[in-house]
PDB file of N, CA and C in Angstrom:
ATOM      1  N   UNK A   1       0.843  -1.192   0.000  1.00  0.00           N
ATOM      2  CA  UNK A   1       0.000   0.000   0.000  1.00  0.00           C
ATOM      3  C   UNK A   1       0.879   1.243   0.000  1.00  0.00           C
ATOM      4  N   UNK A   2       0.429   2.650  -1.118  1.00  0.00           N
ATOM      5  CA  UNK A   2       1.224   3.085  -0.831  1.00  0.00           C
ATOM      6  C   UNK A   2       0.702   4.026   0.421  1.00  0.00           C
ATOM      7  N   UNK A   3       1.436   5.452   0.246  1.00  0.00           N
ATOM      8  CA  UNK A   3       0.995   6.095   1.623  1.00  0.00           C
ATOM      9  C   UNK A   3      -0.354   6.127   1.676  1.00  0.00           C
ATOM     10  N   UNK A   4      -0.928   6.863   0.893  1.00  0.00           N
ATOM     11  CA  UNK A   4      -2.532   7.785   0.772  1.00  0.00           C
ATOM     12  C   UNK A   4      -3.440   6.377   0.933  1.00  0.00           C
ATOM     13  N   UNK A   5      -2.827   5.220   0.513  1.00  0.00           N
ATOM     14  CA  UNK A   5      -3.628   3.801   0.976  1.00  0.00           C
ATOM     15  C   UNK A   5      -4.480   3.548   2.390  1.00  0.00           C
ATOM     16  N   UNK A   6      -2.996   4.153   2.992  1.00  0.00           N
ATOM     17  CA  UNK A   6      -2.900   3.735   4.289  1.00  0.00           C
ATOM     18  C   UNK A   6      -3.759   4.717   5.381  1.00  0.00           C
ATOM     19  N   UNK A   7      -4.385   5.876   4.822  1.00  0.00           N
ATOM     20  CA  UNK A   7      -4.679   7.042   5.616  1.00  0.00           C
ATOM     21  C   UNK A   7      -6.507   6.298   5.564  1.00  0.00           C
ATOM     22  N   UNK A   8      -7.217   5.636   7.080  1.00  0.00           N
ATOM     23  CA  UNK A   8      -8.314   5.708   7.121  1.00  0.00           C
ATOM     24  C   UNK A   8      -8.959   6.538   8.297  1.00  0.00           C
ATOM     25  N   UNK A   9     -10.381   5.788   8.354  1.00  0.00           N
ATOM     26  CA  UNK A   9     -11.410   6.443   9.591  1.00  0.00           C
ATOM     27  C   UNK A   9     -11.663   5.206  10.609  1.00  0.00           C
ATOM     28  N   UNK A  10     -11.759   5.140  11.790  1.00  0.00           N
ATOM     29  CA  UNK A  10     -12.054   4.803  12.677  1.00  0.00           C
ATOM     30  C   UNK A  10     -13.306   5.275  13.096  1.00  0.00           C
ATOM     31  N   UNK A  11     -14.401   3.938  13.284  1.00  0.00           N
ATOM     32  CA  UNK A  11     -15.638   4.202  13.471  1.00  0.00           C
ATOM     33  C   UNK A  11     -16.023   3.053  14.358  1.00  0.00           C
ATOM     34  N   UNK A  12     -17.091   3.697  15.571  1.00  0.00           N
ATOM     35  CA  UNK A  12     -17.178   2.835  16.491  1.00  0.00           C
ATOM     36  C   UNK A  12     -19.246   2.586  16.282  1.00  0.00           C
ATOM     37  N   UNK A  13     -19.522   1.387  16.542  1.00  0.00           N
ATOM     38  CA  UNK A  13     -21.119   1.080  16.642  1.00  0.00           C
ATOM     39  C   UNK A  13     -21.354  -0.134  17.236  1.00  0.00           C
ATOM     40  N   UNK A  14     -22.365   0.175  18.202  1.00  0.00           N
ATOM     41  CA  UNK A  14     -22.897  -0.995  18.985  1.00  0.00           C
ATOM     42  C   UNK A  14     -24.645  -2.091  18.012  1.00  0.00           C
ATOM     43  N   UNK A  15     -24.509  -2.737  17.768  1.00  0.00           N
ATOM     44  CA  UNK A  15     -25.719  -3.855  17.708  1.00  0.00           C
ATOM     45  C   UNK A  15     -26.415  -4.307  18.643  1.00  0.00           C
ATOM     46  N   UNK A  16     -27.859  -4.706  18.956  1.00  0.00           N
ATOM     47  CA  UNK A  16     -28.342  -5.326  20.083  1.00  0.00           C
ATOM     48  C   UNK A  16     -28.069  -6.734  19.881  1.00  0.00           C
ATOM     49  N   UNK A  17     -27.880  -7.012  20.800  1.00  0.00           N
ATOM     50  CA  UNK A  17     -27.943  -9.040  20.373  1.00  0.00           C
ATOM     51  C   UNK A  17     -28.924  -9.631  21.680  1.00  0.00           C
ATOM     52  N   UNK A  18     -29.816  -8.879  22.092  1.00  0.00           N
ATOM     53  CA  UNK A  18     -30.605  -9.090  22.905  1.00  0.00           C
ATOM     54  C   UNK A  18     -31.470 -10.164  22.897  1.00  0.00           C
ATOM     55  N   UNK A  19     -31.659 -11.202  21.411  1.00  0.00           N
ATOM     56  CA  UNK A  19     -31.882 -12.444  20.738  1.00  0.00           C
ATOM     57  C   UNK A  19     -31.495 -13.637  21.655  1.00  0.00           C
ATOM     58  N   UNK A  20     -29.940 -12.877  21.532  1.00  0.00           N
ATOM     59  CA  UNK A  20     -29.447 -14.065  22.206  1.00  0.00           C
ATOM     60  C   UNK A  20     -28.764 -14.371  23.667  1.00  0.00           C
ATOM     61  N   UNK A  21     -28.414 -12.841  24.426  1.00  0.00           N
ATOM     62  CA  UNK A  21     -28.226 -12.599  25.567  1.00  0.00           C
ATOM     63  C   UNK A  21     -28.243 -13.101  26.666  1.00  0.00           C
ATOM     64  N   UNK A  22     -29.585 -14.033  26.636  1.00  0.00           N
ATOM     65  CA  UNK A  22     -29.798 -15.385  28.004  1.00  0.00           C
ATOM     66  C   UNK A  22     -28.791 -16.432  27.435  1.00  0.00           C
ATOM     67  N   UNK A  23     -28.435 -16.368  26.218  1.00  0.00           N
ATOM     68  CA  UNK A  23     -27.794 -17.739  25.778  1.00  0.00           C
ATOM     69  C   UNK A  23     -26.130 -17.632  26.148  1.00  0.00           C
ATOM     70  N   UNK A  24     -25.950 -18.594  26.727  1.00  0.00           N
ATOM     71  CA  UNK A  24     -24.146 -18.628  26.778  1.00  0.00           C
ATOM     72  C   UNK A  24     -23.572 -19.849  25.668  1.00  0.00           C
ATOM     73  N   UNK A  25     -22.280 -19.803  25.085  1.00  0.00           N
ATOM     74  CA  UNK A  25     -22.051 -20.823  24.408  1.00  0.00           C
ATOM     75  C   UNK A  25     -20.396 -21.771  24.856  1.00  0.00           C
ATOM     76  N   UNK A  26     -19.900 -22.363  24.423  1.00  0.00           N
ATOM     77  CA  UNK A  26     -18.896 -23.501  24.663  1.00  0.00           C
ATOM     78  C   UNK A  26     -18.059 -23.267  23.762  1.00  0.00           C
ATOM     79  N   UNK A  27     -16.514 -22.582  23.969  1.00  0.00           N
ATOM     80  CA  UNK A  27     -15.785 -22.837  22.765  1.00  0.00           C
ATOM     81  C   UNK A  27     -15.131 -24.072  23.626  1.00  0.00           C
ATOM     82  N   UNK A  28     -14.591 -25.218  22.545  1.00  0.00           N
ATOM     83  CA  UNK A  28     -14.130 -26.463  22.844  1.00  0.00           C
ATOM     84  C   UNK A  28     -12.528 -25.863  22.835  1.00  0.00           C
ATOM     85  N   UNK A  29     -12.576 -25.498  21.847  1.00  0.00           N
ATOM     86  CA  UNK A  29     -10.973 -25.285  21.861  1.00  0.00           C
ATOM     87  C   UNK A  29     -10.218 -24.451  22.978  1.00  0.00           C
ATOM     88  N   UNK A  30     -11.214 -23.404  23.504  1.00  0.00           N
ATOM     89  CA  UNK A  30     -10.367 -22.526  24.418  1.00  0.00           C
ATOM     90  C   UNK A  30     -11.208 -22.947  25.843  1.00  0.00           C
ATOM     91  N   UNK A  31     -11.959 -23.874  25.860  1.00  0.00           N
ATOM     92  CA  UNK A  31     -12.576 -24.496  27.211  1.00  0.00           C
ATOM     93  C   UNK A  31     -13.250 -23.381  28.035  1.00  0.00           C
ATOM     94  N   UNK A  32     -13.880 -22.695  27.149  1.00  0.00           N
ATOM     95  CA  UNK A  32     -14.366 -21.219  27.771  1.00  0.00           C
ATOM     96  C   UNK A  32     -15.631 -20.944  27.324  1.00  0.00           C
ATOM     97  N   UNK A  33     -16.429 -20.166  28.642  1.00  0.00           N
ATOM     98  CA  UNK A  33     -17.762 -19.903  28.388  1.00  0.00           C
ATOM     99  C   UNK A  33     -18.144 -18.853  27.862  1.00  0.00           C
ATOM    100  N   UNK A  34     -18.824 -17.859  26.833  1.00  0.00           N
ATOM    101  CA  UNK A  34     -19.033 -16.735  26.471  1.00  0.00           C
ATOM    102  C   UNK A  34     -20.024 -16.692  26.046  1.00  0.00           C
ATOM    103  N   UNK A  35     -20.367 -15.276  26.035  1.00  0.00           N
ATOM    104  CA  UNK A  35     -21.720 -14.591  26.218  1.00  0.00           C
ATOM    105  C   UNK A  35     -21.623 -13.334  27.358  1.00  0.00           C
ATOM    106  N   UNK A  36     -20.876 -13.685  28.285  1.00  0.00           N
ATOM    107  CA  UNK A  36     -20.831 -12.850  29.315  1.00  0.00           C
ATOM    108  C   UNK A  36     -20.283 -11.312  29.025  1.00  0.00           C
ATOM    109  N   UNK A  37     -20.638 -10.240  29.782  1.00  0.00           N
ATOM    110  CA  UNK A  37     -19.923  -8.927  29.173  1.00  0.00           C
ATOM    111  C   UNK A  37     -18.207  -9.286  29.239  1.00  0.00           C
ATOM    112  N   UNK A  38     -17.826  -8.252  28.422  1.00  0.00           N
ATOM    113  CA  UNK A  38     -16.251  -7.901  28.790  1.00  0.00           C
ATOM    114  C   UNK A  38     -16.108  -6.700  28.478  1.00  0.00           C
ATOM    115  N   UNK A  39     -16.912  -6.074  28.296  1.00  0.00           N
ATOM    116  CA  UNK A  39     -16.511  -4.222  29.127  1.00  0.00           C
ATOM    117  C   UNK A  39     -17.906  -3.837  29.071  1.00  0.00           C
ATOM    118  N   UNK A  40     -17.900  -3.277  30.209  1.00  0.00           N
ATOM    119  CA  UNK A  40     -18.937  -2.166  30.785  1.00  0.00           C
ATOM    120  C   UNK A  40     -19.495  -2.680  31.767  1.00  0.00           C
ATOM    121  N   UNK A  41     -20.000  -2.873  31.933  1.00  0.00           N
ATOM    122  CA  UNK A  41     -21.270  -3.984  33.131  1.00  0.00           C
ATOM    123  C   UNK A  41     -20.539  -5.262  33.252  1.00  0.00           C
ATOM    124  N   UNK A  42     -19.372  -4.929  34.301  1.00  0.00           N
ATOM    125  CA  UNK A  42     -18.249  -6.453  34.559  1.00  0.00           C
ATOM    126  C   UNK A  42     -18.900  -7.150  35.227  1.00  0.00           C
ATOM    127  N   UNK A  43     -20.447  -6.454  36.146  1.00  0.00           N
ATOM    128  CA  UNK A  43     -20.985  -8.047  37.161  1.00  0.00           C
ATOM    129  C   UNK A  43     -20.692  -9.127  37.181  1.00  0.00           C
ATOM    130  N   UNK A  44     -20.596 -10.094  37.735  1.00  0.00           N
ATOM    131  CA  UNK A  44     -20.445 -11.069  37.528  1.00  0.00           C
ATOM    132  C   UNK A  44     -21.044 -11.978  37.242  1.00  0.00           C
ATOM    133  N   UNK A  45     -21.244 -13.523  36.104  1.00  0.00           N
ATOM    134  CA  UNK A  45     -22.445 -13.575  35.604  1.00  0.00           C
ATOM    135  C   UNK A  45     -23.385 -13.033  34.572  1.00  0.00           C
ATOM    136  N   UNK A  46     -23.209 -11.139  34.830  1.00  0.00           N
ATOM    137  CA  UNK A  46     -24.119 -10.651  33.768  1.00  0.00           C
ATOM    138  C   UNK A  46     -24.021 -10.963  32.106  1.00  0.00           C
ATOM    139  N   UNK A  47     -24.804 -11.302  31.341  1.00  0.00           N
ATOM    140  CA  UNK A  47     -24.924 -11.508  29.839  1.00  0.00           C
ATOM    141  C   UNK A  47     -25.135 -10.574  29.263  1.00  0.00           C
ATOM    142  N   UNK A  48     -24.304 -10.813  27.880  1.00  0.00           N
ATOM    143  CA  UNK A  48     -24.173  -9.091  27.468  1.00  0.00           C
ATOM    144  C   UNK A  48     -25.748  -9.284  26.432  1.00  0.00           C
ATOM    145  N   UNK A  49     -25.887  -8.050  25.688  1.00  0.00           N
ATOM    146  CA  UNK A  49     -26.608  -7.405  25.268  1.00  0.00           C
ATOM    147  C   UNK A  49     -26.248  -6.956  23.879  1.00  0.00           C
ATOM    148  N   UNK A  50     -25.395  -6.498  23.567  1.00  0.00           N
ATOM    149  CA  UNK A  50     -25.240  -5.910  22.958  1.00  0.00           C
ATOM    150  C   UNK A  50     -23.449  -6.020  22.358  1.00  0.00           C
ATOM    151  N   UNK A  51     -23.139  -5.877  21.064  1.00  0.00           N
ATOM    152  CA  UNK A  51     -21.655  -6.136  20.693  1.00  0.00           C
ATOM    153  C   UNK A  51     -21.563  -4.745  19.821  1.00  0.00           C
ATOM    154  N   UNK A  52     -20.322  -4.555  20.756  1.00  0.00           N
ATOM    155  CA  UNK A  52     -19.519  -2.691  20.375  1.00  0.00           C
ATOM    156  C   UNK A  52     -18.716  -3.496  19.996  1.00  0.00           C
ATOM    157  N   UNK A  53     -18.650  -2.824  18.186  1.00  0.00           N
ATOM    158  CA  UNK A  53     -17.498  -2.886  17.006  1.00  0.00           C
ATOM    159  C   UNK A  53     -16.617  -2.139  16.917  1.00  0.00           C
ATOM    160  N   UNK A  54     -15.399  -1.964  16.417  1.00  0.00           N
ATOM    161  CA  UNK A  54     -14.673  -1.004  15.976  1.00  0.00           C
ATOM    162  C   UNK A  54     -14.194  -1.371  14.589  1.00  0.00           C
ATOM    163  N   UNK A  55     -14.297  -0.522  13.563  1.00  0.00           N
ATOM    164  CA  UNK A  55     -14.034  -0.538  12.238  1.00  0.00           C
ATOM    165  C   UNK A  55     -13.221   0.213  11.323  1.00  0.00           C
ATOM    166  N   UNK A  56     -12.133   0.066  10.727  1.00  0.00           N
ATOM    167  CA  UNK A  56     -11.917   1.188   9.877  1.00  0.00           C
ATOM    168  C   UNK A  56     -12.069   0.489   8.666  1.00  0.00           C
ATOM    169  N   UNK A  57     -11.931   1.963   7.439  1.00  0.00           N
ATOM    170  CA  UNK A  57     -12.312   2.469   6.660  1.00  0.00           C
ATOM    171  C   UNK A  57     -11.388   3.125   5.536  1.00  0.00           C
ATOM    172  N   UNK A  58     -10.715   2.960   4.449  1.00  0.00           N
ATOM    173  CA  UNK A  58     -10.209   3.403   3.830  1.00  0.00           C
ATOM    174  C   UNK A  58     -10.456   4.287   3.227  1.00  0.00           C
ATOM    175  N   UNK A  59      -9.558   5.679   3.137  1.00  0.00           N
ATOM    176  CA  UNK A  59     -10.117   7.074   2.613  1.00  0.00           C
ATOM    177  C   UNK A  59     -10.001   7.341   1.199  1.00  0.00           C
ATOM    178  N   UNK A  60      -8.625   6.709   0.944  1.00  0.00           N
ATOM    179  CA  UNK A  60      -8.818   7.243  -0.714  1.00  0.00           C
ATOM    180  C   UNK A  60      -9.055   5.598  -1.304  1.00  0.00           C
ATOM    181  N   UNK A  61      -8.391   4.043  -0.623  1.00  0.00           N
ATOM    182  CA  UNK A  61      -9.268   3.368  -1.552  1.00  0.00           C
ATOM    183  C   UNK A  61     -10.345   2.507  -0.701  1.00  0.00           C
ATOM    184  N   UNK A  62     -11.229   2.263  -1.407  1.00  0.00           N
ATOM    185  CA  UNK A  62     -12.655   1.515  -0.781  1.00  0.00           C
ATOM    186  C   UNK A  62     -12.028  -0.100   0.191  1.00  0.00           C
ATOM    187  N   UNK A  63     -12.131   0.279   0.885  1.00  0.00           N
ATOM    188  CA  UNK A  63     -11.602  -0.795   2.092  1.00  0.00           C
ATOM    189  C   UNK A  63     -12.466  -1.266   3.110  1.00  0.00           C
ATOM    190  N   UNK A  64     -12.188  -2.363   4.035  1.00  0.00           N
ATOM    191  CA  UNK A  64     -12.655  -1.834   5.287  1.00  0.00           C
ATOM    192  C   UNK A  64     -12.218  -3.371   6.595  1.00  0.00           C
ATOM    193  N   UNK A  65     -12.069  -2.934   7.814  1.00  0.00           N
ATOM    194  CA  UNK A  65     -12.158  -4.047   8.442  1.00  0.00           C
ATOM    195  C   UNK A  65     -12.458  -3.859   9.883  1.00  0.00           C
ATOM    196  N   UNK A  66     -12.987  -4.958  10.071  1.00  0.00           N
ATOM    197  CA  UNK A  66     -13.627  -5.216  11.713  1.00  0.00           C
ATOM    198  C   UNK A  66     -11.951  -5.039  12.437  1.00  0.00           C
ATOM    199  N   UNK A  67     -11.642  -4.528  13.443  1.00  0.00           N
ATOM    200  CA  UNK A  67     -10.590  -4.597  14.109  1.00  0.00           C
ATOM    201  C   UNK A  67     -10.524  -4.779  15.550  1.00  0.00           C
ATOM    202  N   UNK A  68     -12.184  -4.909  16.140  1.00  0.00           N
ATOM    203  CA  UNK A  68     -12.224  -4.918  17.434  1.00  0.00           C
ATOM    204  C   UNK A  68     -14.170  -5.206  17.841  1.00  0.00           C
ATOM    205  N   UNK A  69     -13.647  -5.850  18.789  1.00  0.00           N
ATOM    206  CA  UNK A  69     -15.266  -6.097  19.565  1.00  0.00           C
ATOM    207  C   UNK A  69     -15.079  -6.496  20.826  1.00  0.00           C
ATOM    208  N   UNK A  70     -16.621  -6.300  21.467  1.00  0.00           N
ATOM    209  CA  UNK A  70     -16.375  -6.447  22.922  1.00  0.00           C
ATOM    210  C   UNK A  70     -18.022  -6.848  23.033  1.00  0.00           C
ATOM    211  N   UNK A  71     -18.354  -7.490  24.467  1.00  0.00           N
ATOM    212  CA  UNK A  71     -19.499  -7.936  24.262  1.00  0.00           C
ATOM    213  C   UNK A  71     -20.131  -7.040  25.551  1.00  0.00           C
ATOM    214  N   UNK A  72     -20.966  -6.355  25.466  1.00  0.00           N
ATOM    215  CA  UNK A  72     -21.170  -5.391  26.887  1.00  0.00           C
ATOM    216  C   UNK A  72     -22.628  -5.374  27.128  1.00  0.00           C
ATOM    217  N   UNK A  73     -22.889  -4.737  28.115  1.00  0.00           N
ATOM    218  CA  UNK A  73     -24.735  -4.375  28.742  1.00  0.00           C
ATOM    219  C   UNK A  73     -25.012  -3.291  28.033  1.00  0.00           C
ATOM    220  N   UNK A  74     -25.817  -2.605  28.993  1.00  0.00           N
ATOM    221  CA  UNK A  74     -26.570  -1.725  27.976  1.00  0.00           C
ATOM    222  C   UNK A  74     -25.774  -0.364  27.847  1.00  0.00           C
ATOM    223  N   UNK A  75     -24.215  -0.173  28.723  1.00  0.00           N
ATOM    224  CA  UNK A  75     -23.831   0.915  29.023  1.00  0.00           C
ATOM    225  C   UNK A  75     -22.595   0.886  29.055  1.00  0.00           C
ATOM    226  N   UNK A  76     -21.516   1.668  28.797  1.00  0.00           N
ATOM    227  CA  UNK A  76     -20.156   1.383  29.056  1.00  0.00           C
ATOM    228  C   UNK A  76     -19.628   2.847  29.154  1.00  0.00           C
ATOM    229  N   UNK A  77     -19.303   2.758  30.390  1.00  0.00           N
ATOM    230  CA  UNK A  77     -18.906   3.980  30.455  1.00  0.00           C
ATOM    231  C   UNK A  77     -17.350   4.679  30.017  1.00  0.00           C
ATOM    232  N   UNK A  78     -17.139   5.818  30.210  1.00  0.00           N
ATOM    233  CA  UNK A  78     -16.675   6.684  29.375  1.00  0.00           C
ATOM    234  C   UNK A  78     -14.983   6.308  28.980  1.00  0.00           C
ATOM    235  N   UNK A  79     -14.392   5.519  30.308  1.00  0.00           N
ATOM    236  CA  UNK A  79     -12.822   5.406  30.393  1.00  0.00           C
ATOM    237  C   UNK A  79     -12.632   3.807  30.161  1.00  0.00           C
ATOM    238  N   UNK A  80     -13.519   3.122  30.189  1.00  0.00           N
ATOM    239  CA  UNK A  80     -13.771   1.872  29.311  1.00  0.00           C
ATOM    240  C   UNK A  80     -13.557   2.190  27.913  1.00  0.00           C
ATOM    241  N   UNK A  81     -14.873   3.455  27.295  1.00  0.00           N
ATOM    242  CA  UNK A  81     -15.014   3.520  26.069  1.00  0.00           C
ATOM    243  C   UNK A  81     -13.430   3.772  25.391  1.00  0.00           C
ATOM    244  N   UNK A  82     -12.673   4.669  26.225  1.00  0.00           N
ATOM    245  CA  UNK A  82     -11.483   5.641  25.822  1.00  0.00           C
ATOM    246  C   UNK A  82     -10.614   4.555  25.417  1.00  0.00           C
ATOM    247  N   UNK A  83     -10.097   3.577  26.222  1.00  0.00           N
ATOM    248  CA  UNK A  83      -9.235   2.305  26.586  1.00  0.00           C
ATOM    249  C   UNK A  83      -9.472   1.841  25.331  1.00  0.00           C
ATOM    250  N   UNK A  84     -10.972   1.535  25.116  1.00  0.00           N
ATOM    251  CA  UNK A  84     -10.984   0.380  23.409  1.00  0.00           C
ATOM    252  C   UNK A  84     -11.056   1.285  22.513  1.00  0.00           C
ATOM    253  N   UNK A  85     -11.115   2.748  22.513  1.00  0.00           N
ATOM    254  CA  UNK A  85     -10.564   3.129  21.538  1.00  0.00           C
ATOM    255  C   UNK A  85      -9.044   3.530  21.255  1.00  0.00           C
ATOM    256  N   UNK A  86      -8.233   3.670  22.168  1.00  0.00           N
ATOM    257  CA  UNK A  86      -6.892   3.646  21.984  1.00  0.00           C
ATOM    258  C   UNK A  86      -5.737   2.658  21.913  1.00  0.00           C
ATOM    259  N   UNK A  87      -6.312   1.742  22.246  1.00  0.00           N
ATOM    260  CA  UNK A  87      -6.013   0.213  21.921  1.00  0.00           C
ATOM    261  C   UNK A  87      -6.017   0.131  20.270  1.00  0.00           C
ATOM    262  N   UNK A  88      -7.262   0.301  19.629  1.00  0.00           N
ATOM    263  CA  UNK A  88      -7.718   0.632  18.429  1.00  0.00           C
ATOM    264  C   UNK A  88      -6.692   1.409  17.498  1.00  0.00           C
ATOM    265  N   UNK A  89      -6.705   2.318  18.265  1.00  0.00           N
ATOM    266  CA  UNK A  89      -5.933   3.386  17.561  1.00  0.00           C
ATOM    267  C   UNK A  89      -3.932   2.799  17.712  1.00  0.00           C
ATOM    268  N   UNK A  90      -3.900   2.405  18.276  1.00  0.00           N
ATOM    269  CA  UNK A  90      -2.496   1.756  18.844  1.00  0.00           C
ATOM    270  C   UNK A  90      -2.339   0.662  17.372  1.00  0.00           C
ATOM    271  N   UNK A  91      -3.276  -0.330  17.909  1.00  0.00           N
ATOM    272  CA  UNK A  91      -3.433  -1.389  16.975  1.00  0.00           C
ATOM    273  C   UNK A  91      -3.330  -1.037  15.019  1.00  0.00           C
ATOM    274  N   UNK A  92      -3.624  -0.231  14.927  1.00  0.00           N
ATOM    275  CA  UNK A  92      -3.993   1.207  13.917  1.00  0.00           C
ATOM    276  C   UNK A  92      -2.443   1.265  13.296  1.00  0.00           C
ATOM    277  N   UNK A  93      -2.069   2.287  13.916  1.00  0.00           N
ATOM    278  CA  UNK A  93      -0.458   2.668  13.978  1.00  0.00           C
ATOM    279  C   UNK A  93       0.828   1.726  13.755  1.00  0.00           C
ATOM    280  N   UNK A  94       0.651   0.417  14.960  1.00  0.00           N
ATOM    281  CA  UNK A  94       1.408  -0.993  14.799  1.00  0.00           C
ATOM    282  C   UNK A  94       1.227  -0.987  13.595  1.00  0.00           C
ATOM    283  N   UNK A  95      -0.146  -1.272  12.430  1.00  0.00           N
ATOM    284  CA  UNK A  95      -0.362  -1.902  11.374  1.00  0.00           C
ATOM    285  C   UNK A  95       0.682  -1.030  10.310  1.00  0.00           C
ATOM    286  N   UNK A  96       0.991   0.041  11.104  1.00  0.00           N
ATOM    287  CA  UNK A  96       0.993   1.403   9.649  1.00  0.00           C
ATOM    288  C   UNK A  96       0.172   1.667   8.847  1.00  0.00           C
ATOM    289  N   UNK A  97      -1.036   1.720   9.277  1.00  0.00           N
ATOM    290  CA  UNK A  97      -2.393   2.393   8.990  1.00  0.00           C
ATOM    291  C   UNK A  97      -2.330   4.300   9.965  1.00  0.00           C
ATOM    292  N   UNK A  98      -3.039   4.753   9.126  1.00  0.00           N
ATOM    293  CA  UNK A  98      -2.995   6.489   9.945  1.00  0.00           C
ATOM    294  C   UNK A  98      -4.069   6.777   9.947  1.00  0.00           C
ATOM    295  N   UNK A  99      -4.433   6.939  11.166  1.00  0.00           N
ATOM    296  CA  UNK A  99      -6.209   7.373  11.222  1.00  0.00           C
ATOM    297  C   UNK A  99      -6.131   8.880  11.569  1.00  0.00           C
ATOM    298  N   UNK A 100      -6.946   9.172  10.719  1.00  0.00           N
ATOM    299  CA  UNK A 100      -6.986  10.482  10.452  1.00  0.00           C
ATOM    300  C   UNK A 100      -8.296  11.513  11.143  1.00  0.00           C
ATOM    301  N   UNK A 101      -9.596  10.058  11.445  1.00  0.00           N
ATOM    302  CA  UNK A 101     -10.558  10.823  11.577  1.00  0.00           C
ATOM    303  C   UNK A 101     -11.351  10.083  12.749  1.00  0.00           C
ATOM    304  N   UNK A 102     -12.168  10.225  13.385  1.00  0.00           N
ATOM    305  CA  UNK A 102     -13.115   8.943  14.182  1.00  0.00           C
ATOM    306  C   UNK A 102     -14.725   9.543  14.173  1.00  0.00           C
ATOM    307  N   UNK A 103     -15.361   8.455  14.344  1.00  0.00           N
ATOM    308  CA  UNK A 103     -17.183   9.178  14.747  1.00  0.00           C
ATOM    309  C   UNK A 103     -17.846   7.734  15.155  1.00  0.00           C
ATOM    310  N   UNK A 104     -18.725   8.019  15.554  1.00  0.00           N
ATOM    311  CA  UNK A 104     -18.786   6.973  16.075  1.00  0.00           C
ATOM    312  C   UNK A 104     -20.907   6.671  16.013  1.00  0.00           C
TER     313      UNK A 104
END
């Protein structure tokens, strides 16, 4: 890629998955239960609700990729939110990708 490739947007959006929320599932391979939150509403036990994406976006060519998710309640507050987005943005940079813009 050359430079101007590399220059995207960072965009953040939550989905309900409230469908499936009572449901927990079995990965075999990692012997682990999920469904449960992992940011925002850490209760213990609690089932998430809802899955916050993070995505970028290529500016000058048509691109795009999932780069992050988390499975949360109905709320995540503000220094949670900050954390997965600078992780994001970290993750971003490592790649030699340049984010230029965010919205969310």
């Amino acid at each position: 890629m050359d430079h101007s490739d590399r220059l995207c947007f960072l965009s953040t959006d939550s989905i309900e998955i409230s469908i499936i929320s009572n449901q927990l599932t079995y990965n075999k391979n990692t012997s682990e239960v999920g469904g449960y939150c992992i940011l925002g509403d850490l209760e213990k036990g609690k089932t998430g609700s809802k899955l916050l994406l993070a995505v970028i976006r290529g500016i000058k060519s048509k691109w795009k990729q999932v780069i992050g998710c988390h499975i949360t309640g109905t709320t995540v507050d503000g220094l949670a939110m900050k954390q997965f987005i600078e992780e994001c943005l970290s993750a971003c940079k490592n790649a030699g990708l340049q984010v230029i813009s965010y919205g969310s």
